[in-house]
N, C-alpha and C. Protein backbone atom coordinates (compact mmCIF):
# COMPACT_ATOMS: atom_id res chain seq x y z
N UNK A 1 -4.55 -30.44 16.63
CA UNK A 1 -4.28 -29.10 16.13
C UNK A 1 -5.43 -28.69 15.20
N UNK A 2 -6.12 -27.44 15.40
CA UNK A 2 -7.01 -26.78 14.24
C UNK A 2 -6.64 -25.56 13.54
N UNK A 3 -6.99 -25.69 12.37
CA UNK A 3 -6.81 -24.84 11.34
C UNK A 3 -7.98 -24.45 10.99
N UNK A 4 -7.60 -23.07 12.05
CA UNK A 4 -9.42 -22.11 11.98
C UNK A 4 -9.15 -20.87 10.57
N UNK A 5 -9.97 -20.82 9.92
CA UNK A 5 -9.72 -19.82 9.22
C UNK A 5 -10.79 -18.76 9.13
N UNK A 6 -10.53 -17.41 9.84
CA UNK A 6 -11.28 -16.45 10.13
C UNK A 6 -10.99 -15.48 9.06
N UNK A 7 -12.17 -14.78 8.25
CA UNK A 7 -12.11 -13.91 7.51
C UNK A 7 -12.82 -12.25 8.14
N UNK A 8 -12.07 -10.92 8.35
CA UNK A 8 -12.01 -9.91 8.66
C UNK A 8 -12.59 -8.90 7.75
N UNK A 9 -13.47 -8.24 7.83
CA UNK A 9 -13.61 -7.13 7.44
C UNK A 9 -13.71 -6.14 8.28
N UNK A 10 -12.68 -5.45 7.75
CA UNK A 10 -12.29 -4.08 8.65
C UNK A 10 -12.49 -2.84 8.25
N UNK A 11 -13.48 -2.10 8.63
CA UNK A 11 -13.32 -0.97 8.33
C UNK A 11 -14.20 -0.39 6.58
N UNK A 12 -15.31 -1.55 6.58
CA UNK A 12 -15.60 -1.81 5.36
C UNK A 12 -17.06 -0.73 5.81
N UNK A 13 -18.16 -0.60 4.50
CA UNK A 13 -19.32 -0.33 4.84
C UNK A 13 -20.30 -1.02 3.70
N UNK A 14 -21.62 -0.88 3.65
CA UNK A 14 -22.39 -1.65 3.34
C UNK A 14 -22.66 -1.12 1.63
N UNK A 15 -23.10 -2.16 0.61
CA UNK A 15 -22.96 -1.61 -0.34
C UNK A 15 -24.42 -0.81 -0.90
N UNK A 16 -24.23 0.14 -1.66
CA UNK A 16 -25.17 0.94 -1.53
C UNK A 16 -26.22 0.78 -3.20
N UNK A 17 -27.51 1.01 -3.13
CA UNK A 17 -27.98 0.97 -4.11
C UNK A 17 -28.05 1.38 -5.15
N UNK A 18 -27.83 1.91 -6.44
CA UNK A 18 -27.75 2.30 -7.15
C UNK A 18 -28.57 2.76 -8.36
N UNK A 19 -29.19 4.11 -8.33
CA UNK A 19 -30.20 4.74 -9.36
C UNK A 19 -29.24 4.35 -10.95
N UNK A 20 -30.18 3.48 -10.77
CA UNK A 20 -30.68 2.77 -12.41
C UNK A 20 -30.66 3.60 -13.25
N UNK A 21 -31.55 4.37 -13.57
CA UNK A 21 -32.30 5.21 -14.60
C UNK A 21 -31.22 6.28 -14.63
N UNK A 22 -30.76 6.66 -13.38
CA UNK A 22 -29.69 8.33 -13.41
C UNK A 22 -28.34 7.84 -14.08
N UNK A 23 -27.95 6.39 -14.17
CA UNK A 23 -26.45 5.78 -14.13
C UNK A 23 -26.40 5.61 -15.75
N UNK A 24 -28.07 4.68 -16.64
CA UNK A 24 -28.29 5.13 -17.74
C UNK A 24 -27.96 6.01 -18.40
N UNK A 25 -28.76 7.18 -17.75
CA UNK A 25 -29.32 8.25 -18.72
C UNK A 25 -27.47 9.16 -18.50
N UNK A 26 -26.92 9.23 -17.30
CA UNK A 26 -25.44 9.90 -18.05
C UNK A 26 -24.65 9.54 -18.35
N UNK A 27 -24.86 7.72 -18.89
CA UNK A 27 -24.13 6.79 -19.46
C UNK A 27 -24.27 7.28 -20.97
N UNK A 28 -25.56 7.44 -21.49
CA UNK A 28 -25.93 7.88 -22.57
C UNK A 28 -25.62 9.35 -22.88
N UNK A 29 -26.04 10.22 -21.91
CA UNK A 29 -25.58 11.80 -22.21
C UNK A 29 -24.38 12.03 -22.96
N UNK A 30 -23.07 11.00 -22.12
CA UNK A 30 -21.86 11.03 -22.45
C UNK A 30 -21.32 10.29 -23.82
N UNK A 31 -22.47 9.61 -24.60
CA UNK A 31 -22.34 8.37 -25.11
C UNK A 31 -21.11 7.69 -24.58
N UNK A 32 -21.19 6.84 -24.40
CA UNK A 32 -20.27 5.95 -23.81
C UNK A 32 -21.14 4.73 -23.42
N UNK A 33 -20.11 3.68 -24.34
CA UNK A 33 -20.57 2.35 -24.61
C UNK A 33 -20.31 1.38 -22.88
N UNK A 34 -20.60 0.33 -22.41
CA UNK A 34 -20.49 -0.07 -21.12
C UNK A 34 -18.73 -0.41 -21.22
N UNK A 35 -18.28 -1.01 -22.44
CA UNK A 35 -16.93 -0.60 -22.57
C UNK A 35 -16.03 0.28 -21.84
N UNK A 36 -16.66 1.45 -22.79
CA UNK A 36 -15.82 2.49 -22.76
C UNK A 36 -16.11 3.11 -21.02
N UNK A 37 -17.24 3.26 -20.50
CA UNK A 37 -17.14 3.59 -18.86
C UNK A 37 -16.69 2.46 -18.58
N UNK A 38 -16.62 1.21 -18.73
CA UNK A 38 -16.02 0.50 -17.72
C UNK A 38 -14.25 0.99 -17.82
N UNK A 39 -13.90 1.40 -18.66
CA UNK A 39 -12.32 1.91 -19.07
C UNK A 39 -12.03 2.98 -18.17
N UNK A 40 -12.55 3.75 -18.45
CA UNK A 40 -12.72 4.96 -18.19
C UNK A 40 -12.84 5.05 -16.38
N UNK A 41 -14.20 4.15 -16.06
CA UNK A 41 -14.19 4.45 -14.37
C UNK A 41 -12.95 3.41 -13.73
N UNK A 42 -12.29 2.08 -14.43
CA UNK A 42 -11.54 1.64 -13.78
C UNK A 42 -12.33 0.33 -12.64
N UNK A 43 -13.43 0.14 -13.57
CA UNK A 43 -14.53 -1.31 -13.48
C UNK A 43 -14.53 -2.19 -14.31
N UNK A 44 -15.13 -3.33 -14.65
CA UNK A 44 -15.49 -4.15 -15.36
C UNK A 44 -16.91 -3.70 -16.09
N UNK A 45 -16.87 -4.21 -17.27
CA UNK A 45 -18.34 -4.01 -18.03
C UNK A 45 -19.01 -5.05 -17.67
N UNK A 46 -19.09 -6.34 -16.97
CA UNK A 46 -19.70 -6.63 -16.30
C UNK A 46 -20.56 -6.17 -14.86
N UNK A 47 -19.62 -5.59 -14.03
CA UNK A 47 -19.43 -4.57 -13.12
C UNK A 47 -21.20 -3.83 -13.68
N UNK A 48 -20.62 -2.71 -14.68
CA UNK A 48 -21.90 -1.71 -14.99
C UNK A 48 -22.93 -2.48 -15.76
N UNK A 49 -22.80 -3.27 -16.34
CA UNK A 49 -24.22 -4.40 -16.88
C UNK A 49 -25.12 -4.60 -15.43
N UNK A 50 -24.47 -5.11 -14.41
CA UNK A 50 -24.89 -5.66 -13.25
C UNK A 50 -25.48 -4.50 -12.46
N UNK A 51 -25.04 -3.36 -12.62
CA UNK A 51 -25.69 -2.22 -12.03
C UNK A 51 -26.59 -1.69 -12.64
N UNK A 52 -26.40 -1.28 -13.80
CA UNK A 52 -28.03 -1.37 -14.77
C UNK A 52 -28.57 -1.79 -14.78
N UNK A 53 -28.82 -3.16 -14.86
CA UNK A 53 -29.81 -3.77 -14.95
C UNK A 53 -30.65 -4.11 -13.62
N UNK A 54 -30.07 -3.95 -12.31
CA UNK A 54 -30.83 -3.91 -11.51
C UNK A 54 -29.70 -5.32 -10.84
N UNK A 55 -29.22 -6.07 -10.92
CA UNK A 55 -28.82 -7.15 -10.50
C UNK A 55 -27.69 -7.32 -9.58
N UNK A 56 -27.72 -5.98 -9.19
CA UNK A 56 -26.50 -5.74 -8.04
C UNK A 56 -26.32 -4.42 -7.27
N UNK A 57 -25.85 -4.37 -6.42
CA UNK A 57 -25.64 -2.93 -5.61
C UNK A 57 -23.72 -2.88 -6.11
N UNK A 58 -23.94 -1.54 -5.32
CA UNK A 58 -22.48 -1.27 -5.50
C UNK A 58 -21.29 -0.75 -4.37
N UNK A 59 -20.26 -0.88 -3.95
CA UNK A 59 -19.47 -0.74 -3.11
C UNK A 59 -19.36 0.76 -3.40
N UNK A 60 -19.32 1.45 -2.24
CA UNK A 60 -19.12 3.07 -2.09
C UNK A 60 -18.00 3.23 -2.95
N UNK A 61 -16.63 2.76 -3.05
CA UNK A 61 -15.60 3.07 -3.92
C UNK A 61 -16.26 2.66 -5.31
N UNK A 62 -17.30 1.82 -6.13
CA UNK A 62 -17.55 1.99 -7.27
C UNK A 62 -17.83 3.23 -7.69
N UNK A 63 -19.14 3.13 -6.19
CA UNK A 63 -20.19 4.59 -7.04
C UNK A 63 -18.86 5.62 -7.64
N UNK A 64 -18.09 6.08 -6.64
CA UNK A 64 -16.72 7.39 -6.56
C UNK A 64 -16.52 6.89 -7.89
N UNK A 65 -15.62 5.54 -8.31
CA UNK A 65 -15.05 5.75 -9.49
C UNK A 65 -16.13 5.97 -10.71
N UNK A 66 -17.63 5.54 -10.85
CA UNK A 66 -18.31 5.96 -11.69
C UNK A 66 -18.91 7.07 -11.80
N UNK A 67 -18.64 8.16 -10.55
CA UNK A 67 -19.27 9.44 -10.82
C UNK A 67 -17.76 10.33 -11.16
N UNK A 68 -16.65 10.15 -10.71
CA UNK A 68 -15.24 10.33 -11.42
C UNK A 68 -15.27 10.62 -13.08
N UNK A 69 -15.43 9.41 -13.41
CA UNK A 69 -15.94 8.92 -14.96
C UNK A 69 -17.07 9.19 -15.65
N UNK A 70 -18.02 10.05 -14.76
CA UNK A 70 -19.33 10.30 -15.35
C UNK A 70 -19.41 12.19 -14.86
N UNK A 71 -18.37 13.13 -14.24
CA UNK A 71 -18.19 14.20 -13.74
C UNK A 71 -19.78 14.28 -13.23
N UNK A 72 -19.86 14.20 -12.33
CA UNK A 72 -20.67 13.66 -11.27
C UNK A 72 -20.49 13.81 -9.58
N UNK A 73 -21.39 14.51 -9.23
CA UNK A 73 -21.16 13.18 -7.27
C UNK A 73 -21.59 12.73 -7.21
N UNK A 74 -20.76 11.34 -6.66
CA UNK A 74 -21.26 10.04 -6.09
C UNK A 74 -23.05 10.03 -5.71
N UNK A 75 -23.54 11.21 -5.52
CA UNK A 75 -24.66 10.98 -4.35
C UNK A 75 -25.41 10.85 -5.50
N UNK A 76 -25.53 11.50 -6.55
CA UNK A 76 -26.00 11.43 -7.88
C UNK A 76 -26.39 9.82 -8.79
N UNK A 77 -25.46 8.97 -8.11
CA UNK A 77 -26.17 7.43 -8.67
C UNK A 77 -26.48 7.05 -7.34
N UNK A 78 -26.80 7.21 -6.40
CA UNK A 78 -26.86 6.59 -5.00
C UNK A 78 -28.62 6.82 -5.30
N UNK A 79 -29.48 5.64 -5.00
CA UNK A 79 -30.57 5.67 -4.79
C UNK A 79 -30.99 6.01 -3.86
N UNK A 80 -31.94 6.69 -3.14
CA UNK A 80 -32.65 7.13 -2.24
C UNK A 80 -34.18 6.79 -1.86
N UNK A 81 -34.22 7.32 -0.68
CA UNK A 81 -35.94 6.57 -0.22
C UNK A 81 -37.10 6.88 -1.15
N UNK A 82 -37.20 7.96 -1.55
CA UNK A 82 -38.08 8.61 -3.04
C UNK A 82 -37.66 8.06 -4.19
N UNK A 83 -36.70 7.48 -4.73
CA UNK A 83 -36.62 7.44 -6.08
C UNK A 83 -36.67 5.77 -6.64
C-alpha cells in the first residue's frame, strides 16, 4: 500500500513584485508605523518588512489588502518593466 501525498494548487496565480520605494513612500505619507499597516491591511509586520526591504514578492491578495489600507490601487505597488 502507498501513501502518496499530492499537493494542489488550484486556481492560484504567480506572486507579483512589489515597488519598494511607492509601498515606502505611502507608508510614510500616511505615517504609519509597519505595525500599524500591518493592523490595518490585515498582514503581518513581518509580511511588510519583507516587502520593503526587497526580500520577497507578494501574493495578488496582499498587494489588494495593502492598497485597501493605503487608499490606493493595487496596480500602484505592483512593480513594472520601467520602474
Amino acid at each position: 500500500m502507498y501513501n502518496w501525498h499530492v499537493r494542489y494548487r488550484i486556481g492560484t496565480t504567480s506572486d507579483v513584485e512589489v515597488n519598494v520605494e511607492r509601498l515606502k513612500t505611502l507608508r510614510s505619507e500616511h505615517v504609519l508605523t509597519l505595525r500599524e499597516l500591518a493592523q490595518e491591511a490585515g498582514v503581518s509586520k513581518d509580511t511588510i518588512w519583507r516587502l520593503e526591504n526587497g526580500h520577497s514578492e507578494a501574493h495578488p491578495s496582499t498587494i489588494r489588502k495593502l492598497a485597501r489600507a493605503l487608499r490606493v490601487q493595487p496596480k500602484e505597488l505592483v512593480k513594472t518593466g520601467g520602474q
